[in-house]
C-alpha atoms as a PDB file:
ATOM      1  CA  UNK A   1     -10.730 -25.236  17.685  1.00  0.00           C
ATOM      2  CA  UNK A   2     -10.540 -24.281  21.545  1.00  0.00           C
ATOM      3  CA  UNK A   3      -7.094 -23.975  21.611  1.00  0.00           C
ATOM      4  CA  UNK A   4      -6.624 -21.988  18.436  1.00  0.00           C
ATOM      5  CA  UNK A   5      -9.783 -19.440  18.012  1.00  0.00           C
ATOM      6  CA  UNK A   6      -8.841 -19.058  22.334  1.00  0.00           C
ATOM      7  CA  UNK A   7      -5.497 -18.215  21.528  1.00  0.00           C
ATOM      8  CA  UNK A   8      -6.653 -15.131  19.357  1.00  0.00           C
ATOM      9  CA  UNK A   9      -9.835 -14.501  20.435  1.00  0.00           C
ATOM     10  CA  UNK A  10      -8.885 -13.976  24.081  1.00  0.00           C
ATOM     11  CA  UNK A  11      -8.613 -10.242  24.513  1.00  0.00           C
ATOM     12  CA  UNK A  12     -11.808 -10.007  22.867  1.00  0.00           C
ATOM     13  CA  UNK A  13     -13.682 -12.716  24.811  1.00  0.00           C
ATOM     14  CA  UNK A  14     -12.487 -10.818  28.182  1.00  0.00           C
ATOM     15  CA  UNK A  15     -13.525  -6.877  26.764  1.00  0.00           C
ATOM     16  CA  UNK A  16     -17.031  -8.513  26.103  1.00  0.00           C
ATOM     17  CA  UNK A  17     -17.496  -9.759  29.547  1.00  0.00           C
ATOM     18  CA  UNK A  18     -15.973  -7.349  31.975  1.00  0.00           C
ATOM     19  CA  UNK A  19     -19.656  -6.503  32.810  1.00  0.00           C
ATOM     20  CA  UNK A  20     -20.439  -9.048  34.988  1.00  0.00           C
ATOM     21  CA  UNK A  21     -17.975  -9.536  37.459  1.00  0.00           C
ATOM     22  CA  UNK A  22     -18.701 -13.533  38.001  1.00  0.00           C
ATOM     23  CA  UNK A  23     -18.586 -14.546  34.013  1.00  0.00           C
ATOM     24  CA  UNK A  24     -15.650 -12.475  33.578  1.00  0.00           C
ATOM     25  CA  UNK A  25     -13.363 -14.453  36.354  1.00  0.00           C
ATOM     26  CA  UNK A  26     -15.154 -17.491  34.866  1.00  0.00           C
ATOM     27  CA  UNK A  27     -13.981 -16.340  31.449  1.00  0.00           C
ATOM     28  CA  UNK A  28     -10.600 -14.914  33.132  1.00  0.00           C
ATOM     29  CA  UNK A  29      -9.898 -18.973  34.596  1.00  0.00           C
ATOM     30  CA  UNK A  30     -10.517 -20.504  31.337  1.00  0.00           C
ATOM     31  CA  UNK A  31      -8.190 -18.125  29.537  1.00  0.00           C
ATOM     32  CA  UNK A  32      -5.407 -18.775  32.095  1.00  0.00           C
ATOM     33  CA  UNK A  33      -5.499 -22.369  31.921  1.00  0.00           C
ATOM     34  CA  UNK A  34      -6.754 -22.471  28.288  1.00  0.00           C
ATOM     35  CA  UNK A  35      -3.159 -24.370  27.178  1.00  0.00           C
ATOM     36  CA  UNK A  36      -3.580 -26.775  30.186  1.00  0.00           C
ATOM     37  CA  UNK A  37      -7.134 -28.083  29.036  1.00  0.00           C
ATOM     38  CA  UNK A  38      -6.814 -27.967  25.421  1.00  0.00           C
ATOM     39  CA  UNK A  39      -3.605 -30.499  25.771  1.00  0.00           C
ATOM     40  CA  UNK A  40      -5.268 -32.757  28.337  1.00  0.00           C
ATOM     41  CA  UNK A  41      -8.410 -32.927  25.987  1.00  0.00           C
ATOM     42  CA  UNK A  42      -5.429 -34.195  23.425  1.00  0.00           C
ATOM     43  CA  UNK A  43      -3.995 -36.387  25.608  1.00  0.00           C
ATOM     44  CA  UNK A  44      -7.847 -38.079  26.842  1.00  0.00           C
ATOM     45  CA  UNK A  45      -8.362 -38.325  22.773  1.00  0.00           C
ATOM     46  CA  UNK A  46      -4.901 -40.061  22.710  1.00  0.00           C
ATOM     47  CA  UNK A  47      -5.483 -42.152  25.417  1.00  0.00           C
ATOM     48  CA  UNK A  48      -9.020 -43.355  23.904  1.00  0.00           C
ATOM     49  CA  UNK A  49      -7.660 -43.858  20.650  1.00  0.00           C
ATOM     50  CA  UNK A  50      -5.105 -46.239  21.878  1.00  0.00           C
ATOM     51  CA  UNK A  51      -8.003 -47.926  23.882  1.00  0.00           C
ATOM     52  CA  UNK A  52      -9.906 -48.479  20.830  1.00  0.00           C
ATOM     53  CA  UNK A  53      -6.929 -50.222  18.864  1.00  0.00           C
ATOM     54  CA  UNK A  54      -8.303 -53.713  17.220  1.00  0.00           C
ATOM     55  CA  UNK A  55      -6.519 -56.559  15.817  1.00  0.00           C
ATOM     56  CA  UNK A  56      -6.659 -56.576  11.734  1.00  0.00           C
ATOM     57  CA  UNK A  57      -7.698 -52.732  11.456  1.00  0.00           C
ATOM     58  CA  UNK A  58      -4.356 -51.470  13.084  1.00  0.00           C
ATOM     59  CA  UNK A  59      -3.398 -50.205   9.379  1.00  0.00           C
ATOM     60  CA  UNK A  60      -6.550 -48.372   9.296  1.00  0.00           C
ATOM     61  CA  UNK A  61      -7.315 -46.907  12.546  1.00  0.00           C
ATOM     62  CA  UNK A  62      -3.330 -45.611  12.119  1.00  0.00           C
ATOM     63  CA  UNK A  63      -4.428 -43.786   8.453  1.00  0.00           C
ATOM     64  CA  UNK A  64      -7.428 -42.203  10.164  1.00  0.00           C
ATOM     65  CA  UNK A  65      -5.391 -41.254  13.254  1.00  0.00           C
ATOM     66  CA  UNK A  66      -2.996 -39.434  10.280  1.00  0.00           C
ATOM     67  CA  UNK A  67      -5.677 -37.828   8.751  1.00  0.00           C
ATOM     68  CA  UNK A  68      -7.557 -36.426  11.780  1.00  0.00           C
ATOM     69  CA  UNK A  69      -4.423 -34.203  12.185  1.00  0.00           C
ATOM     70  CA  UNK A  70      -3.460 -33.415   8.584  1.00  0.00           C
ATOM     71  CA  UNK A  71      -7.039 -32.209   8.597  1.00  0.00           C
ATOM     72  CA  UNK A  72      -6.553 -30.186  11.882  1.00  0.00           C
ATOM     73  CA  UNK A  73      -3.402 -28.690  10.501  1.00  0.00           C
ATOM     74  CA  UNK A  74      -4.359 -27.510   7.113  1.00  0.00           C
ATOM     75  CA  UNK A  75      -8.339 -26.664   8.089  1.00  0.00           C
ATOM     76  CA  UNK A  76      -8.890 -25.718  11.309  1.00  0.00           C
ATOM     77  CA  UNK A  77      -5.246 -23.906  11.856  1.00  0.00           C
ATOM     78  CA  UNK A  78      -4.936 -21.790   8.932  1.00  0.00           C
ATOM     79  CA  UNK A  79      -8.954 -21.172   9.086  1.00  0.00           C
ATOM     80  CA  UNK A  80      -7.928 -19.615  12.663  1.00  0.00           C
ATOM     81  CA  UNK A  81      -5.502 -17.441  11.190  1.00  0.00           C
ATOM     82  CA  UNK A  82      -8.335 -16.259   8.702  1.00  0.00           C
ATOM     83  CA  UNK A  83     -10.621 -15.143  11.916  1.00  0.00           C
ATOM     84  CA  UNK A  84      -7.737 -13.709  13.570  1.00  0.00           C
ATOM     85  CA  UNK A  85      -6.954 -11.577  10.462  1.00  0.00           C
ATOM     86  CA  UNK A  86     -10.896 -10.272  10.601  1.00  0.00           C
ATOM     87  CA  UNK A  87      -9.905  -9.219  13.955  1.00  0.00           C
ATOM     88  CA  UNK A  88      -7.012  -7.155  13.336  1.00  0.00           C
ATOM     89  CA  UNK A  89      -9.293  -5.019  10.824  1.00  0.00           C
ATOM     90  CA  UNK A  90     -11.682  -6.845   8.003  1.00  0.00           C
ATOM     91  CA  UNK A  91      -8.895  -5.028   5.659  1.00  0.00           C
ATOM     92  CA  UNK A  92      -6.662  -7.485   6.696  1.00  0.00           C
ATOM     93  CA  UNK A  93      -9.053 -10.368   5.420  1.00  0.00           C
ATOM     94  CA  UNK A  94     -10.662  -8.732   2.201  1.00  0.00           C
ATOM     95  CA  UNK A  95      -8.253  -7.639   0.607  1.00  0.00           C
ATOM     96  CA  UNK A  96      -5.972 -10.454   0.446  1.00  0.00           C
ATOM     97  CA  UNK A  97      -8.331 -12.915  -0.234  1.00  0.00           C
ATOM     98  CA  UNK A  98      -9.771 -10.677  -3.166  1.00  0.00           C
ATOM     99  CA  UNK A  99      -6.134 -10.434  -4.595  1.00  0.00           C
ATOM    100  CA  UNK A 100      -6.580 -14.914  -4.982  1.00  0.00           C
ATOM    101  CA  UNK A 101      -9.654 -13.955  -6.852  1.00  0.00           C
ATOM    102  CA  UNK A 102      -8.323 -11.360  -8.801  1.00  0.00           C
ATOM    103  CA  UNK A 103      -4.831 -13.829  -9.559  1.00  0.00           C
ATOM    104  CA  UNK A 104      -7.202 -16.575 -10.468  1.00  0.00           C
ATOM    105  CA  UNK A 105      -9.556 -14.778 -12.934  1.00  0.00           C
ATOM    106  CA  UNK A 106      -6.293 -12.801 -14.474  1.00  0.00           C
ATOM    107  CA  UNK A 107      -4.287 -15.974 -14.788  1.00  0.00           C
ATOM    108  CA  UNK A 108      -7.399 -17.841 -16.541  1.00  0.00           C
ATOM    109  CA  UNK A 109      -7.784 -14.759 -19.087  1.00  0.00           C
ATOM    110  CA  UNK A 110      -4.146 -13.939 -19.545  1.00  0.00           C
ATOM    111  CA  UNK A 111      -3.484 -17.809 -20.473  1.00  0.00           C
ATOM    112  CA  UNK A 112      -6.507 -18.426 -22.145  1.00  0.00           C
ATOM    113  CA  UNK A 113      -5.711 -15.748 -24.620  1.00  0.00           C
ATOM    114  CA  UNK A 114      -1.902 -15.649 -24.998  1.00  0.00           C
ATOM    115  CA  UNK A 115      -1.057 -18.936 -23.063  1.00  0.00           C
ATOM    116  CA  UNK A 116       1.437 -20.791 -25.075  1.00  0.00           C
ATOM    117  CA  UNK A 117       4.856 -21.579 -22.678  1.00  0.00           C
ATOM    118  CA  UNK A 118       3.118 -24.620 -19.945  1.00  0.00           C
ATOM    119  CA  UNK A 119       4.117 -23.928 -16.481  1.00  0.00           C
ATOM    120  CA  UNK A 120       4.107 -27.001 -14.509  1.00  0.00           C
ATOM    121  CA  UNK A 121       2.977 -30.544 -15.188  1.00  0.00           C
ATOM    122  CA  UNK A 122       0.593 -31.294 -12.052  1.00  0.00           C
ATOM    123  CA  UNK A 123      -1.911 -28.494 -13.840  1.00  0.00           C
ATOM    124  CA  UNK A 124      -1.517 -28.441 -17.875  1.00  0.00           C
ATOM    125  CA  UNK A 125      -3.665 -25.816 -18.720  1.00  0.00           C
ATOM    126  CA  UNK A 126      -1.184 -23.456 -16.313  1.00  0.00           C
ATOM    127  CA  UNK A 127       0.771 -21.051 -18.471  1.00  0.00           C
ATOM    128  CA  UNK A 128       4.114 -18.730 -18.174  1.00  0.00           C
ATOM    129  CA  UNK A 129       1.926 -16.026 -20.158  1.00  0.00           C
ATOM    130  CA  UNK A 130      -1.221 -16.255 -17.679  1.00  0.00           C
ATOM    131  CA  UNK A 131       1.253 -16.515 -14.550  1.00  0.00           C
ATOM    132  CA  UNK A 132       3.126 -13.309 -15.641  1.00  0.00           C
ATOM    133  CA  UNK A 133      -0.538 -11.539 -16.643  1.00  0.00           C
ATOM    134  CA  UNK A 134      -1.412 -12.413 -13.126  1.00  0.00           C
ATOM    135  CA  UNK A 135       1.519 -11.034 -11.475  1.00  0.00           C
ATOM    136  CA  UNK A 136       1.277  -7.521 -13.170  1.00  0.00           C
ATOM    137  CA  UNK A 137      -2.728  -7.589 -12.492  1.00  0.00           C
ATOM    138  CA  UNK A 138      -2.496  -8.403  -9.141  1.00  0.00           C
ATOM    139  CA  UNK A 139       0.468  -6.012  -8.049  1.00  0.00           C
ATOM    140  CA  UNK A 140      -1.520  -3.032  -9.891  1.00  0.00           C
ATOM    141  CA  UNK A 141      -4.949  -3.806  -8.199  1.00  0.00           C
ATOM    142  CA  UNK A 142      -3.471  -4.559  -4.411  1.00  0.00           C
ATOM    143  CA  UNK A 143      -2.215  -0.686  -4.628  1.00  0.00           C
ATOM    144  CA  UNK A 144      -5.570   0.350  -5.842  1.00  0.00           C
ATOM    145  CA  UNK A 145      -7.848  -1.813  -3.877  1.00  0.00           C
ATOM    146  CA  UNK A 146      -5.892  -0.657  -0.694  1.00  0.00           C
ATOM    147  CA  UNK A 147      -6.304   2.758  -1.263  1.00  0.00           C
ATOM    148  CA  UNK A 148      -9.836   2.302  -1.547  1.00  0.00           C
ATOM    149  CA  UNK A 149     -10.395   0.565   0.925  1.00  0.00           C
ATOM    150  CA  UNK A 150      -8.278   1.552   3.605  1.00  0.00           C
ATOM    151  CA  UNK A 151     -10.489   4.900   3.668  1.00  0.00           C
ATOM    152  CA  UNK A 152     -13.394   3.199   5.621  1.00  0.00           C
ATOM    153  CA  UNK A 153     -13.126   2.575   9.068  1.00  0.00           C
ATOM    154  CA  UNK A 154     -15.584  -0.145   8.945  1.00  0.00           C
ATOM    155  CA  UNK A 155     -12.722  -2.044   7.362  1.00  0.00           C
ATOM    156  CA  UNK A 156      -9.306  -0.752   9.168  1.00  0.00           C
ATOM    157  CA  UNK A 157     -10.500  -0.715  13.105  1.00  0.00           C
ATOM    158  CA  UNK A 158      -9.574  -4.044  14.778  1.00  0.00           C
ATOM    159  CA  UNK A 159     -12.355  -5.113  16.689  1.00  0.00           C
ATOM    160  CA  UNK A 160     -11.772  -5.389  20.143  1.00  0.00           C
ATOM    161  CA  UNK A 161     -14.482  -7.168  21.657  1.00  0.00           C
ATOM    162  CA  UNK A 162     -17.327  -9.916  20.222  1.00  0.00           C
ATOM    163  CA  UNK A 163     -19.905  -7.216  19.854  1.00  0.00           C
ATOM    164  CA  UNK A 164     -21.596  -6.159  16.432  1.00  0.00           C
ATOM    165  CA  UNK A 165     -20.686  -2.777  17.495  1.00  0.00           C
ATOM    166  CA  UNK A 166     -20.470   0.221  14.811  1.00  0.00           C
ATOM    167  CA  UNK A 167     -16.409   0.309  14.766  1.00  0.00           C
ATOM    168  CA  UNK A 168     -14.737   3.787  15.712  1.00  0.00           C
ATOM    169  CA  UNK A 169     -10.983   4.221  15.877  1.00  0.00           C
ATOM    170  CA  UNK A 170      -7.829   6.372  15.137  1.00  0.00           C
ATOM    171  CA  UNK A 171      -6.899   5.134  11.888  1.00  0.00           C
ATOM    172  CA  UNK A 172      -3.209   5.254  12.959  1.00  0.00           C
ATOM    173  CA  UNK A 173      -0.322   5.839  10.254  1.00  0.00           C
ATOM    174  CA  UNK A 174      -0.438   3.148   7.950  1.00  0.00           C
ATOM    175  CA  UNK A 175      -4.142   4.103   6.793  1.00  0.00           C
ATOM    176  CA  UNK A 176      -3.495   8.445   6.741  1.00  0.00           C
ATOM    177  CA  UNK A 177      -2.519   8.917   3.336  1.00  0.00           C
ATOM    178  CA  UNK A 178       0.953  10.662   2.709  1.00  0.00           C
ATOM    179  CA  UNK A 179       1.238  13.350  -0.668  1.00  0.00           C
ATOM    180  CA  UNK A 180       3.694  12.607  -2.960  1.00  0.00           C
ATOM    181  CA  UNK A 181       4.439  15.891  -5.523  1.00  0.00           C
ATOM    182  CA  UNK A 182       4.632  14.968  -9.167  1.00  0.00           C
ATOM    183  CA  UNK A 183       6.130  18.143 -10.183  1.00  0.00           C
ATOM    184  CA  UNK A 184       8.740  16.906 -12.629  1.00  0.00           C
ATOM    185  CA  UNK A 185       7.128  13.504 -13.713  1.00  0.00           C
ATOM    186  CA  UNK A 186       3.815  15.036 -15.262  1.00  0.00           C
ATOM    187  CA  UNK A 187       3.220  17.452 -17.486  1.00  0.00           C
ATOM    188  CA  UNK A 188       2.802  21.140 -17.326  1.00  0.00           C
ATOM    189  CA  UNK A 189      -1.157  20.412 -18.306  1.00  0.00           C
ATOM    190  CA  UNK A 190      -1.425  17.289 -15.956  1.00  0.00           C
ATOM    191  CA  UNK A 191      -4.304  18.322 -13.557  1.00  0.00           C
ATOM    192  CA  UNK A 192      -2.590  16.989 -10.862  1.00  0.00           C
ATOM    193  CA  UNK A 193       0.294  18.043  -8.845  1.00  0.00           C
ATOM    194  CA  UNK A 194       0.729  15.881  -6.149  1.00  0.00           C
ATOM    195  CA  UNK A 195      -1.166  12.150  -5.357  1.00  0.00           C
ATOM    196  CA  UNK A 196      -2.435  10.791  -2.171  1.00  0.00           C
ATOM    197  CA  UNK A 197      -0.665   7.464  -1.367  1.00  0.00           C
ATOM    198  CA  UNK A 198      -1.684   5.159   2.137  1.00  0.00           C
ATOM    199  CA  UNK A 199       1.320   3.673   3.530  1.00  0.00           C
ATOM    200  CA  UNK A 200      -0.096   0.268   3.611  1.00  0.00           C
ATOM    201  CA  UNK A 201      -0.164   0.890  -0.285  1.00  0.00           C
ATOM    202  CA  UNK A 202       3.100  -0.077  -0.218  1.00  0.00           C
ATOM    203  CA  UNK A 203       2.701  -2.981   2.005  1.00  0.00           C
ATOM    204  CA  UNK A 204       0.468  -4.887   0.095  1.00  0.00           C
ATOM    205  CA  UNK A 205       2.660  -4.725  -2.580  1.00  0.00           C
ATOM    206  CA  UNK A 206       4.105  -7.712  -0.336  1.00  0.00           C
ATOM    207  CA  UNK A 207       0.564  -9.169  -0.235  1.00  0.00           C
ATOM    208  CA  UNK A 208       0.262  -9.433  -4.105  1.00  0.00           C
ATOM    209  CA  UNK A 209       3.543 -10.652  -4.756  1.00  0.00           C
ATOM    210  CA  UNK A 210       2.834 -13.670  -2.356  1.00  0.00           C
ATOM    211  CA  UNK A 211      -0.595 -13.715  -3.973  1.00  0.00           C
ATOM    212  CA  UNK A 212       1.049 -14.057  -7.452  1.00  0.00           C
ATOM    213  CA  UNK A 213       3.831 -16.206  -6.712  1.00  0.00           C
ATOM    214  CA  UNK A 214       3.405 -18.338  -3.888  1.00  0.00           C
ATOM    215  CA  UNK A 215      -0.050 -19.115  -2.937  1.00  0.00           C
ATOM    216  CA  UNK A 216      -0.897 -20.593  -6.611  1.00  0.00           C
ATOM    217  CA  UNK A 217       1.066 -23.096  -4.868  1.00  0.00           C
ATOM    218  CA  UNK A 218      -1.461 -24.432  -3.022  1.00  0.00           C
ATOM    219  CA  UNK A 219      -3.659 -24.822  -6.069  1.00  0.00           C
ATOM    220  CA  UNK A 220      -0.615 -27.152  -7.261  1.00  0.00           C
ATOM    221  CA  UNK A 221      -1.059 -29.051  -4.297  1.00  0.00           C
ATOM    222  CA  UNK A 222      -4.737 -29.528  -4.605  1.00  0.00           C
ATOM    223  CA  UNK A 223      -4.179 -30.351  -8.455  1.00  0.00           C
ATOM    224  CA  UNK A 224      -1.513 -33.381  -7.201  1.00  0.00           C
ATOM    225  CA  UNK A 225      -3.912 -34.320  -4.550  1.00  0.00           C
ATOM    226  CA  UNK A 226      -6.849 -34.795  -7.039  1.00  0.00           C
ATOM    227  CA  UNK A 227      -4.961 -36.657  -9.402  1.00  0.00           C
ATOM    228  CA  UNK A 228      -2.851 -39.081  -6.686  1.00  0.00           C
ATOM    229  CA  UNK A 229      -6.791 -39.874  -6.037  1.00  0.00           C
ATOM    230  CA  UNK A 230      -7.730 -40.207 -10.059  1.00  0.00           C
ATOM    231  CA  UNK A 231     -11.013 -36.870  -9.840  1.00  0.00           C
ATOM    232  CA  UNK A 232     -11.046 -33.647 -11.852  1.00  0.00           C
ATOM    233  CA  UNK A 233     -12.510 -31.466  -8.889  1.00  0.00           C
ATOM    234  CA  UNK A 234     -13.582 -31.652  -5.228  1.00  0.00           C
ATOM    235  CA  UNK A 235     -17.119 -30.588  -5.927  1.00  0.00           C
ATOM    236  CA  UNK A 236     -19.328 -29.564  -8.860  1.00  0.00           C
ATOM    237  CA  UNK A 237     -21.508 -26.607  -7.676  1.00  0.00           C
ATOM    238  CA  UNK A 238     -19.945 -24.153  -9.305  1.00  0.00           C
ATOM    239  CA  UNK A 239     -20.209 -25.341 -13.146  1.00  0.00           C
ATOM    240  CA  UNK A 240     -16.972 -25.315 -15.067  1.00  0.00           C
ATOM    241  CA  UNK A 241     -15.316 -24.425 -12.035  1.00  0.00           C
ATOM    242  CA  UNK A 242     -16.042 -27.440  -9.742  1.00  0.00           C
ATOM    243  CA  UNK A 243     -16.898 -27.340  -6.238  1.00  0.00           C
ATOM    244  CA  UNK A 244     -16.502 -24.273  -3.138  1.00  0.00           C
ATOM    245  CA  UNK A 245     -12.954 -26.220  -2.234  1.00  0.00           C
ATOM    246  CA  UNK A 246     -11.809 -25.726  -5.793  1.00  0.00           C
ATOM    247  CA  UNK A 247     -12.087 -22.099  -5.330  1.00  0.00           C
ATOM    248  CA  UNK A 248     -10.265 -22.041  -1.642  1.00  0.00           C
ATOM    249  CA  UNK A 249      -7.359 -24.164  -2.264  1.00  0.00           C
ATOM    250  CA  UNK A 250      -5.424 -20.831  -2.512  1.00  0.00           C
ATOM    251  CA  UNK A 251      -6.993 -18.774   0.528  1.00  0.00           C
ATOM    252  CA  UNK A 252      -5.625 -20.630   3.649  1.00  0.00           C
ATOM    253  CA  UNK A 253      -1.917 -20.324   2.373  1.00  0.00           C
ATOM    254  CA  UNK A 254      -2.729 -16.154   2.063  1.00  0.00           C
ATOM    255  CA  UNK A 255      -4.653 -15.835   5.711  1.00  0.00           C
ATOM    256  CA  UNK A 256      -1.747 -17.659   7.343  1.00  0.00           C
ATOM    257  CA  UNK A 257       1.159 -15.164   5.609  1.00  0.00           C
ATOM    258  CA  UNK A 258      -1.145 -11.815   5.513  1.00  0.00           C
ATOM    259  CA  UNK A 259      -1.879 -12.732   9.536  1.00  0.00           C
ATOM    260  CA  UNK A 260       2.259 -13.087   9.761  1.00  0.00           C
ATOM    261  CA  UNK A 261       3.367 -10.014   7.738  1.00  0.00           C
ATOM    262  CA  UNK A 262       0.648  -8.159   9.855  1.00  0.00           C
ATOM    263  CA  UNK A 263       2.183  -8.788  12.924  1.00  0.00           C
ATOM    264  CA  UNK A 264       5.935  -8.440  11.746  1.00  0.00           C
ATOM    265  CA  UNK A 265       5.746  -5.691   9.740  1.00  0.00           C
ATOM    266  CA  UNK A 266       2.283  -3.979  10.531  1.00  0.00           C
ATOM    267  CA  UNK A 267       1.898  -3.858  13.822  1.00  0.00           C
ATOM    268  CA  UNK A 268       3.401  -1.282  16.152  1.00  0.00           C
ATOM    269  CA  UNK A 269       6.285  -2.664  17.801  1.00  0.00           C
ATOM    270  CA  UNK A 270       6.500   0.051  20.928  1.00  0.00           C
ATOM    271  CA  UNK A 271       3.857  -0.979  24.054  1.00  0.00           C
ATOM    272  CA  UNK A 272       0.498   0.426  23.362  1.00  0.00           C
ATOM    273  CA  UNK A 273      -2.302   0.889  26.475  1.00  0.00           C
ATOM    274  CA  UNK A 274      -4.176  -1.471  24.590  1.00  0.00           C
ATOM    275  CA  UNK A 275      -1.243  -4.275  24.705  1.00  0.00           C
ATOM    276  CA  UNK A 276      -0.305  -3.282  28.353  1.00  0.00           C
ATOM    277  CA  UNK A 277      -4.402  -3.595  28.922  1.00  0.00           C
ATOM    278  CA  UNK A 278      -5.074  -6.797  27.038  1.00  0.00           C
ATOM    279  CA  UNK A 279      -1.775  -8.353  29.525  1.00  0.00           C
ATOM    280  CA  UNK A 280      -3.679  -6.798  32.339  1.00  0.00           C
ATOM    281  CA  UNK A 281      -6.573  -8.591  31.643  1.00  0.00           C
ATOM    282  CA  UNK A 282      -5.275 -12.439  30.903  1.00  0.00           C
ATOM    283  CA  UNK A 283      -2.588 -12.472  33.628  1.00  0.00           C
ATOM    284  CA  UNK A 284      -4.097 -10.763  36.658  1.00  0.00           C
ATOM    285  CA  UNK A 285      -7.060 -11.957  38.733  1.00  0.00           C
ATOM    286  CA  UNK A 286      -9.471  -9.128  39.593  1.00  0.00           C
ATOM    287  CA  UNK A 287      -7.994  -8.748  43.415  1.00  0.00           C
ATOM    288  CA  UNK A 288      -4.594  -8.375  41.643  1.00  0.00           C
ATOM    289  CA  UNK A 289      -6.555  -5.740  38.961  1.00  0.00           C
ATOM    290  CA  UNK A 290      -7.778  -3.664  41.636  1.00  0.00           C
ATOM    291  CA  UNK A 291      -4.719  -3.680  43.121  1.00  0.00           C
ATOM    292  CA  UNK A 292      -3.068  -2.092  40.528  1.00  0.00           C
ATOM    293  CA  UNK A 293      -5.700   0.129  39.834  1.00  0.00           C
ATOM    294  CA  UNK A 294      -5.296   1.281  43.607  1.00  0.00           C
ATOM    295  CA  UNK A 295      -1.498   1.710  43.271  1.00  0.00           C
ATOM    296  CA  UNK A 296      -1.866   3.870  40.081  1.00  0.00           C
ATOM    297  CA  UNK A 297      -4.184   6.157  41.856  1.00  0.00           C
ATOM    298  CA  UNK A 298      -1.534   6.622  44.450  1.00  0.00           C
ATOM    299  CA  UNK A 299       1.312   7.534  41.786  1.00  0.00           C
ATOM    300  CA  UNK A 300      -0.897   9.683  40.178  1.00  0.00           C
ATOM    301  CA  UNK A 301      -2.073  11.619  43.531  1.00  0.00           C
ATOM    302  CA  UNK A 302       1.861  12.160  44.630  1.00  0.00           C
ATOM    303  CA  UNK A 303       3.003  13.017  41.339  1.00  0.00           C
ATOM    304  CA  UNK A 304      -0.331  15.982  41.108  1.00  0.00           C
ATOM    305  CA  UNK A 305       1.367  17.044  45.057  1.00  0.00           C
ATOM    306  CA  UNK A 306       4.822  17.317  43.832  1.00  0.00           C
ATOM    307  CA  UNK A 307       5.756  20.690  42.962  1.00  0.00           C
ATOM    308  CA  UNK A 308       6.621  22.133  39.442  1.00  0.00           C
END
């Protein structure tokens, strides 16, 4: 958890503490070196473990060893990815993981109506007919749902810092709608001429494709992992449903790809004062900061002398 939520939570740990000058080269240290301690803290569980080795529960202690780190891989990782996503803009969380809702509810319906063709044998009730329903669904309500919602700021400004701060911000291109003319397609009576489309409209196209296709996936996997252990669900709160791990078996695959197509495809990939701000801030000690700060002035005063 340190070395994971630090990774991405960095830049937003330092913003919230450049107040006080002593937390913040506390905070700057620990940032620096985060890598260092997080893999001795590994290495002092390592060590321990192989302390704690006993004759006739070698098999065991070795399973449990196994399972500490499957666990660590496929919970706290890709739940770090899901914070890191909240970061970049709660967009970037919401909406994908409402397109596994939307792919789970449209896939029930779709098959339970006009299932007939099964799709796989780890889950029989799994159609063709309610995976293809799905599909279509969930492509046509990404576009809407992104329009919608990529009008509030609340939802597209990254947060920078760990405040509960009121979020302000350029909404850059992606979320300034473009007009697309319709003369041509429509009808002489058709109301409208032209339609307002967001150019992340078109990215999470991507987003409910991988909704559709590949993150049902990792309902297979749960479905094999139930049955290799011989029990229907993982929980029963939710009646008919089964338990809240039933219902997430789907959303960790998503936050790990929607955090990855952010940052590929997304993001900007020209040097922002933001990036060049946020390096600022992890590599340089505050001597070094001031320094810099210093030097700038300089530049600036020589280049105000200098004449047109």
């Amino acid at each position: 958890m340190l070395f994971t939520y630090g990774r991405f939570l960095s830049r937003q740990l330092v913003n919230t503490v450049t107040s006080d000058k002593l937390l913040y080269q506390l905070v700057s240290g620990l940032i620096k070196y985060q890598m260092v301690i997080c893999y001795f803290l590994y290495i002092a569980g390592f060590v321990w473990f192989i302390l704690t080795l006993k004759k006739k529960m070698y098999k065991y202690q070795f399973s449990q060893y196994a399972w500490t780190h499957m666990i660590l891989l496929i919970v706290s990782v890709q739940s770090s990815f899901t914070v890191a996503n909240i970061f970049e803009g709660i967009f970037w969380f919401l909406l994908p993981a409402s397109l596994i809702v939307i792919n789970d509810i449209a896939a029930y319906f779709f098959g339970f109506f006009f299932g007939r063709t099964p799709l796989i044998k780890l889950s029989p009730k799994k159609t063709w007919e309610g995976f293809i329903g799905a599909l279509v669904t969930t492509m046509f309500s990404a576009f809407v749902l992104a329009n919608l919602m990529g009008r509030f700021q609340w939802l597209t400004c990254p947060r920078k810092d760990l405040s509960t701060a009121w979020l302000h911000c350029d909404p850059g291109p992606m979320f300034k709608p473009e007009y697309y003319s319709l003369q041509g397609w429509v009808p002489q009576w058709f109301p409208w001429k032209e339609v307002p489309i967001l150019p992340v409209q078109w990215h999470v196209l991507a987003l409910g494709l991988f909704a559709s296709i590949i993150a049902p996936f990792g309902g297979f996997f749960a479905s094999g992992f139930k049955r290799a252990f011989k029990f229907k669900d993982f929980g029963d709160s939710i009646p008919g449903h089964g338990g809240i791990t039933d219902r997430m078996d789907c959303q960790m695959v998503m936050a790990v790809f929607a955090y990855i197509y952010h940052q590929s495809f997304v993001m900007p990939e020209s040097f922002s004062v933001e990036m060049i701000l946020d390096q600022i801030l992890r590599n340089l000690t505050f001597e070094e900061q001031q320094t810099l700060y210093e030097q700038l002035g300089k530049i600036f005063q020589d280049r105000q002398a200098m004449p047109p």
